[in-house]
Protein backbone atom coordinates (compact mmCIF):
# COMPACT_ATOMS: atom_id res chain seq x y z
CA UNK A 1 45.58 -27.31 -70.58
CA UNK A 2 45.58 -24.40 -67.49
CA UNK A 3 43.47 -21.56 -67.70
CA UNK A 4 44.24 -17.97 -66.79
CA UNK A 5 42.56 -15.80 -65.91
CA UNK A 6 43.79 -11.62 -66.84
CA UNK A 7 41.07 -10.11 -65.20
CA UNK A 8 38.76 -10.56 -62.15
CA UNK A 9 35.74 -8.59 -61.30
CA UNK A 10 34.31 -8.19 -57.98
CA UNK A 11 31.21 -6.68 -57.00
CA UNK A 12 30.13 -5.80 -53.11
CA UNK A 13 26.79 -4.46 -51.88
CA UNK A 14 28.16 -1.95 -49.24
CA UNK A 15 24.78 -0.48 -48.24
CA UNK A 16 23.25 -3.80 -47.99
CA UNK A 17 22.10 -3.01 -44.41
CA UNK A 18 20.17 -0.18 -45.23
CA UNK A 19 17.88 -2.59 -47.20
CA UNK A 20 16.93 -4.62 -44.59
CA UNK A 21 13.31 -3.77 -42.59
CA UNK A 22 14.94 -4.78 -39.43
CA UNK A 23 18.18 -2.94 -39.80
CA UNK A 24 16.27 0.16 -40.22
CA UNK A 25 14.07 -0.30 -37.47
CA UNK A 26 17.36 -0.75 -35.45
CA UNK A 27 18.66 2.38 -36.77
CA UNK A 28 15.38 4.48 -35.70
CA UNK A 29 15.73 3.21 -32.38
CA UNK A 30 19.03 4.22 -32.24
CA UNK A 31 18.53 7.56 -33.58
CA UNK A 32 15.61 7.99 -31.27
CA UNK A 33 17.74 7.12 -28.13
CA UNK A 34 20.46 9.82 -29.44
CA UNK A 35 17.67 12.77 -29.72
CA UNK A 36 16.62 11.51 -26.36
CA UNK A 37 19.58 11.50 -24.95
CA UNK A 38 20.21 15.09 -26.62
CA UNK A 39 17.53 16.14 -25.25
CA UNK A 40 18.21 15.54 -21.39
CA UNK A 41 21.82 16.89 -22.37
CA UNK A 42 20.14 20.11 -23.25
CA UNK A 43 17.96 20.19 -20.40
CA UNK A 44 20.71 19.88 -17.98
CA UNK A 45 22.42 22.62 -19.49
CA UNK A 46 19.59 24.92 -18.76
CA UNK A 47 18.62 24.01 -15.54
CA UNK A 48 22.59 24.68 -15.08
CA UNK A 49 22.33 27.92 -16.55
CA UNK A 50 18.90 29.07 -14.84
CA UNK A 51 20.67 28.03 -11.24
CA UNK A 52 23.89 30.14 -12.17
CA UNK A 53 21.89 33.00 -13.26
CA UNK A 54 19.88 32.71 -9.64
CA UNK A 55 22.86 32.90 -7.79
CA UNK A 56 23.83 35.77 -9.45
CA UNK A 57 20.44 38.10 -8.90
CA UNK A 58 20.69 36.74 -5.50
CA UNK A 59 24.17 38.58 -5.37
């Protein structure tokens, strides 16, 4: 006798990571290393700008 089946249901855990100590420990590093980065990006930028306005009183 064969059996079907009308209807499946499947259930996934999408933010499974999130859960996990290690995965968020991984994800503050990461985050820390991006403000860092930020950071140097924006310090760059106004050692850039302090030069340019420099050479401009010097002018």
């Amino acid at each position: 006798m064969p059996i079907e089946i009308r209807e499946l249901h499947i259930r996934v855990k999408v933010n499974e990571r999130e859960n996990n100590p290690q995965n968020a420990t991984d994800q503050n590093a990461r985050r820390q290393e991006r403000d860092a980065s930020e950071d140097a990006i924006v310090a760059e930028c106004v050692q850039q700008t302090l030069e340019i306005l420099e050479q401009q009183k010097e002018r």
